[in-house]
PDB file of N, CA and C in Angstrom:
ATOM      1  N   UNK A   1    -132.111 186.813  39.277  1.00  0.00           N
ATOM      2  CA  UNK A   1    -133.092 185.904  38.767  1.00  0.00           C
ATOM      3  C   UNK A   1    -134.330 185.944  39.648  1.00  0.00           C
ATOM      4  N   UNK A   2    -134.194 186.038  41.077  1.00  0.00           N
ATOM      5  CA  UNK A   2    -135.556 186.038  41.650  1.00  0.00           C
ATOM      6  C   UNK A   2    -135.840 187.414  41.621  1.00  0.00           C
ATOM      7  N   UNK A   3    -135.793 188.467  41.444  1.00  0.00           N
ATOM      8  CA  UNK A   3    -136.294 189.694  41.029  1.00  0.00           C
ATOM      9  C   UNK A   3    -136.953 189.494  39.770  1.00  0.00           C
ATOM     10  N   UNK A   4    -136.322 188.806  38.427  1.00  0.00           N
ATOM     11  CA  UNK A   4    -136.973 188.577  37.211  1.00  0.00           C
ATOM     12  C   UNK A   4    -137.928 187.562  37.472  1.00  0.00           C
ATOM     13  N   UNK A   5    -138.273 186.522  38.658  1.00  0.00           N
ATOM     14  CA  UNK A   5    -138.994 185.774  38.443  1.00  0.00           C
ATOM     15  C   UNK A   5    -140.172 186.570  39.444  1.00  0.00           C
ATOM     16  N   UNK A   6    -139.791 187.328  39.926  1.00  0.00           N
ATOM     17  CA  UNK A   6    -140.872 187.955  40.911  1.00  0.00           C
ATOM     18  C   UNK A   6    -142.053 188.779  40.128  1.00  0.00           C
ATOM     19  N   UNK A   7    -141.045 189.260  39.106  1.00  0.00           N
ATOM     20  CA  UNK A   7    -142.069 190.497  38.302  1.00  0.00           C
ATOM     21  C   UNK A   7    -141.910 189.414  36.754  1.00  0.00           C
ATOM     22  N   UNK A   8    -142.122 188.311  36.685  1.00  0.00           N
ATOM     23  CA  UNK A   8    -142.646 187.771  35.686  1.00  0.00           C
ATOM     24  C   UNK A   8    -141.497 187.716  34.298  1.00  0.00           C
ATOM     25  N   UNK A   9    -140.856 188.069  34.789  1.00  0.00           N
ATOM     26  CA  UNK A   9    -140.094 188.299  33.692  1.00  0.00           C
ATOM     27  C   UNK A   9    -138.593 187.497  33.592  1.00  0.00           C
ATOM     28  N   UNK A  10    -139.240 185.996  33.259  1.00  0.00           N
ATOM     29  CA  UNK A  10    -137.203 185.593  33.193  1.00  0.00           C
ATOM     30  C   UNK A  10    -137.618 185.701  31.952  1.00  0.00           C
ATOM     31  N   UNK A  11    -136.150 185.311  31.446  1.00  0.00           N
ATOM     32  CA  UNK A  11    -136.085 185.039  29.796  1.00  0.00           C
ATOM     33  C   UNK A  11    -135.836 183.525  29.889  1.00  0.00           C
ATOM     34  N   UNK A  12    -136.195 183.442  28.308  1.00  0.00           N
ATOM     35  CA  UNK A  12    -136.365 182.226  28.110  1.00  0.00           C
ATOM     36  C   UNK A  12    -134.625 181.189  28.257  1.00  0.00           C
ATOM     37  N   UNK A  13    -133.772 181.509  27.569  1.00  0.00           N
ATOM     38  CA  UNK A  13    -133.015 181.022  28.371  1.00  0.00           C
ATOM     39  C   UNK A  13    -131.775 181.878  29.269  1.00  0.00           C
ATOM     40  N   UNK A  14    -130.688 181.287  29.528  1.00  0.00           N
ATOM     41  CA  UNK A  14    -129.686 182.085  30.536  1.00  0.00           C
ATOM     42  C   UNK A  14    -128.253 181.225  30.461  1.00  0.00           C
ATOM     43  N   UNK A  15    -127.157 182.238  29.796  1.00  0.00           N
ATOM     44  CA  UNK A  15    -125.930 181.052  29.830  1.00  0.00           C
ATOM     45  C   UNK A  15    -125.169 181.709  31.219  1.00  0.00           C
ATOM     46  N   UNK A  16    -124.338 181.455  31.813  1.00  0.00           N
ATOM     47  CA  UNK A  16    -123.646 181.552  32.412  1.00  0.00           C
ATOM     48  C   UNK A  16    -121.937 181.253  32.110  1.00  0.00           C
ATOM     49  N   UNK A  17    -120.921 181.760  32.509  1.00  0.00           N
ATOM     50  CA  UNK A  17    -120.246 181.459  32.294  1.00  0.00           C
ATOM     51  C   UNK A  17    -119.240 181.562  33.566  1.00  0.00           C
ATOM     52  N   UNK A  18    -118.245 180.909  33.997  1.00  0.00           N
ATOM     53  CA  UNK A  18    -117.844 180.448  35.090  1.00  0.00           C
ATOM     54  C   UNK A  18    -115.814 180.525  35.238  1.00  0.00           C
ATOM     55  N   UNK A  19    -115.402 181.118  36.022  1.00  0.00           N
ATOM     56  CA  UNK A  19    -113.828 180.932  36.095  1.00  0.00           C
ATOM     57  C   UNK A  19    -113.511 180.236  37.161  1.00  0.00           C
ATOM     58  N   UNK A  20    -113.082 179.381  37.311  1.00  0.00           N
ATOM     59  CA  UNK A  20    -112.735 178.499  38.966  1.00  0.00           C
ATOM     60  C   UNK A  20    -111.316 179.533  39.440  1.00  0.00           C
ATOM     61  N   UNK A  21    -111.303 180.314  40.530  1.00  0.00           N
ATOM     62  CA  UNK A  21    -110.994 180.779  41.350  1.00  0.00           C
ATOM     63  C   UNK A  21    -109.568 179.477  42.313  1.00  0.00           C
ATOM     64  N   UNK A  22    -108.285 180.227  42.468  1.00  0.00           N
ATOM     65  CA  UNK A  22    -107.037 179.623  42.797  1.00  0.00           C
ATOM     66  C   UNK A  22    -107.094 180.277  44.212  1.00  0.00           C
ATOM     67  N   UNK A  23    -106.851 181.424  44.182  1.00  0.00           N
ATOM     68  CA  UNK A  23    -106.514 182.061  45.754  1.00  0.00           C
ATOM     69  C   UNK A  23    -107.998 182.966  46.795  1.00  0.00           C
ATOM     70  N   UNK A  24    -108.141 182.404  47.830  1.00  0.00           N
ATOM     71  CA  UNK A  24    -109.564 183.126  48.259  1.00  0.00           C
ATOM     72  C   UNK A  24    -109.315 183.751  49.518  1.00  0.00           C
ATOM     73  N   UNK A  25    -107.855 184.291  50.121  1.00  0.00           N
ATOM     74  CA  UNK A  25    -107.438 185.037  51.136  1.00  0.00           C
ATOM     75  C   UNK A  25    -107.947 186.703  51.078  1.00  0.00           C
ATOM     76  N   UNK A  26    -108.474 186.876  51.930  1.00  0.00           N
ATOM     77  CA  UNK A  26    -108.550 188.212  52.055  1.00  0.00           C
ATOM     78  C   UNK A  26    -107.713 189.143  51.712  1.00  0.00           C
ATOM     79  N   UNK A  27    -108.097 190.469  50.832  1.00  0.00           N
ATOM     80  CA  UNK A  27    -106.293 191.123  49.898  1.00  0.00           C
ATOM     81  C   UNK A  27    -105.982 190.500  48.860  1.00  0.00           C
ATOM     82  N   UNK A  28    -105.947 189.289  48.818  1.00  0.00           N
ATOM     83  CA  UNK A  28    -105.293 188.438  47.759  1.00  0.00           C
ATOM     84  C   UNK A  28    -106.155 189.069  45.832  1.00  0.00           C
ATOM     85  N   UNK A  29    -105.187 189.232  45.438  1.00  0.00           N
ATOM     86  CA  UNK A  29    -105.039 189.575  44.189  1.00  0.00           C
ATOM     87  C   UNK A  29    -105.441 188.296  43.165  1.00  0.00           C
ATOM     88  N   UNK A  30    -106.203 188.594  42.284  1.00  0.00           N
ATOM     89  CA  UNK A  30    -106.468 187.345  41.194  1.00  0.00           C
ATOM     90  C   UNK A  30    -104.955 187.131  40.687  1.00  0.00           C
ATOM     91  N   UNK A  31    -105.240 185.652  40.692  1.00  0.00           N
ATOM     92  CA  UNK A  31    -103.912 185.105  40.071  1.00  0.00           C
ATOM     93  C   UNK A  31    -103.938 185.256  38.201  1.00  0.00           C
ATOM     94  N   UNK A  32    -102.277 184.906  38.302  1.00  0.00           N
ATOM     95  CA  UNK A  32    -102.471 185.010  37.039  1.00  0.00           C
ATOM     96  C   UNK A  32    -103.265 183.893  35.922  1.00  0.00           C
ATOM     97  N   UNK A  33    -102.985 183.084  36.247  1.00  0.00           N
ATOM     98  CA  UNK A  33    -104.132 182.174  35.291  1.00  0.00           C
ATOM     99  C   UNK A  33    -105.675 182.975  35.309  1.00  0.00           C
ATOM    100  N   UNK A  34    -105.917 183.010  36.395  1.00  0.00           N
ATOM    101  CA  UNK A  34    -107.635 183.711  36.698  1.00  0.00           C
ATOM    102  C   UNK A  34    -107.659 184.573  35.738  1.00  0.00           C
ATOM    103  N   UNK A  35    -106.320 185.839  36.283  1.00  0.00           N
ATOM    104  CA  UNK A  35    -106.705 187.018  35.253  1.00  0.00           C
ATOM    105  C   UNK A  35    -106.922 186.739  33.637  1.00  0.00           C
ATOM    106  N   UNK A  36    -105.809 185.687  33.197  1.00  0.00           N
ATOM    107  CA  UNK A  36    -105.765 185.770  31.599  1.00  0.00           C
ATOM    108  C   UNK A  36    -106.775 185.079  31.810  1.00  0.00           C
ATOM    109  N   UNK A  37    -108.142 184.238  32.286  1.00  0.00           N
ATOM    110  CA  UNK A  37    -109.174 183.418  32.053  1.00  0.00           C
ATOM    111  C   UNK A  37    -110.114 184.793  31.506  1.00  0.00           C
ATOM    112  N   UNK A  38    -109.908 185.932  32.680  1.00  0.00           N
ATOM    113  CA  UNK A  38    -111.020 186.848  32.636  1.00  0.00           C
ATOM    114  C   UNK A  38    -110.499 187.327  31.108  1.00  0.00           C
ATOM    115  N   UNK A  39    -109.547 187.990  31.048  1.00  0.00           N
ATOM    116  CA  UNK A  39    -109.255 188.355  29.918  1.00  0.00           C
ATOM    117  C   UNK A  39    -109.619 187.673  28.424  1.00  0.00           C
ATOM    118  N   UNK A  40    -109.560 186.736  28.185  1.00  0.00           N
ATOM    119  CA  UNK A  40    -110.072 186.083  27.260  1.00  0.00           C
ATOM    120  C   UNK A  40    -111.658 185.876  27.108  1.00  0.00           C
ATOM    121  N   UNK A  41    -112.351 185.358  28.184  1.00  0.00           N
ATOM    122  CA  UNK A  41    -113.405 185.698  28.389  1.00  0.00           C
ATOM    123  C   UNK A  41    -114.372 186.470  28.190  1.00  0.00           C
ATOM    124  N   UNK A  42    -113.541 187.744  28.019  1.00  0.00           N
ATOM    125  CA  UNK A  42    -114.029 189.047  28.001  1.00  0.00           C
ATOM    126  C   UNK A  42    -114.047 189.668  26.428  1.00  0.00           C
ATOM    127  N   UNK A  43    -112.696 188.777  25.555  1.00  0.00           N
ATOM    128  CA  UNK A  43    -112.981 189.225  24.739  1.00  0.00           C
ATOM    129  C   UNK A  43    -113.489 188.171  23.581  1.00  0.00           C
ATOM    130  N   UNK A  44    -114.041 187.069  24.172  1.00  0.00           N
ATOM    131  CA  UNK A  44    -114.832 186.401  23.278  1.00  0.00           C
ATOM    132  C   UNK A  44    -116.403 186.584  23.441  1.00  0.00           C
ATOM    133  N   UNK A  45    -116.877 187.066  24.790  1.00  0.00           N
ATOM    134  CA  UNK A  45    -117.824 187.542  24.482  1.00  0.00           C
ATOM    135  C   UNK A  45    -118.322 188.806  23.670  1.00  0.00           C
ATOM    136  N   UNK A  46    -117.301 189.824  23.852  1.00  0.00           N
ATOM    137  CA  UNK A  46    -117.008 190.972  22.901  1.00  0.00           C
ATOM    138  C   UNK A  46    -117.340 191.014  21.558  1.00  0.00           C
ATOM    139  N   UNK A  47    -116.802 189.706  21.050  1.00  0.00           N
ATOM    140  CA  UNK A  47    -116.952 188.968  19.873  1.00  0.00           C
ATOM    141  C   UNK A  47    -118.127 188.148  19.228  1.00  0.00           C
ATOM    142  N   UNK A  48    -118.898 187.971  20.153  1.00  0.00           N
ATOM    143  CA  UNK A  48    -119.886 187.093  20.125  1.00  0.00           C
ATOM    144  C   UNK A  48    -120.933 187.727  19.672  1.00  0.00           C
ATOM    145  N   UNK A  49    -121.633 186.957  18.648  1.00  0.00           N
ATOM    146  CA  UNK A  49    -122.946 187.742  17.715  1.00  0.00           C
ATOM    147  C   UNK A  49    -123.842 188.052  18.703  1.00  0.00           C
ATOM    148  N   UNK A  50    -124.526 189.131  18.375  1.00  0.00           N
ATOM    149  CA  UNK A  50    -126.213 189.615  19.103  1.00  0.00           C
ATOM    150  C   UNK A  50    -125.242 191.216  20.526  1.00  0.00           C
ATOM    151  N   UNK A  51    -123.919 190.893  20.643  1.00  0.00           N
ATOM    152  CA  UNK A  51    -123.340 191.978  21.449  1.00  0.00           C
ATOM    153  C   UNK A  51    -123.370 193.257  21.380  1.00  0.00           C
ATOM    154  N   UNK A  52    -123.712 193.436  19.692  1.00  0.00           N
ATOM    155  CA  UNK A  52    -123.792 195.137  19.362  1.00  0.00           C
ATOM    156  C   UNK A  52    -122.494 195.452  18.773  1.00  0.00           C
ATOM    157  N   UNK A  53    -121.092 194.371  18.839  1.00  0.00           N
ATOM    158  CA  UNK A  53    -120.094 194.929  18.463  1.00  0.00           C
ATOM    159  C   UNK A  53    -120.106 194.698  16.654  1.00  0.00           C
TER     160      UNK A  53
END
């Protein structure tokens, strides 16, 4: 965002989307809740109009 705001260019808006994180040890492997969050995540944006799919 401050690169796009540097050269003038944000867009008008910006969603974000967010997974709250269980384990934050160094090595530590995404848990499984996390993973199926990403997973789903992934394929509703997939799904989502304006994606190209």
């Amino acid at each position: 965002m401050e690169t796009a705001w540097a050269l003038g260019a944000l867009p008008q808006s910006l969603t974000v989307y967010g997974i709250e994180g269980q384990e934050f040890g160094a090595g530590t492997a995404l848990s499984e809740p996390v993973a199926r969050a990403a997973e789903r995540l992934v394929a509703l944006l997939a799904d989502a109009p304006g994606t190209g799919n």
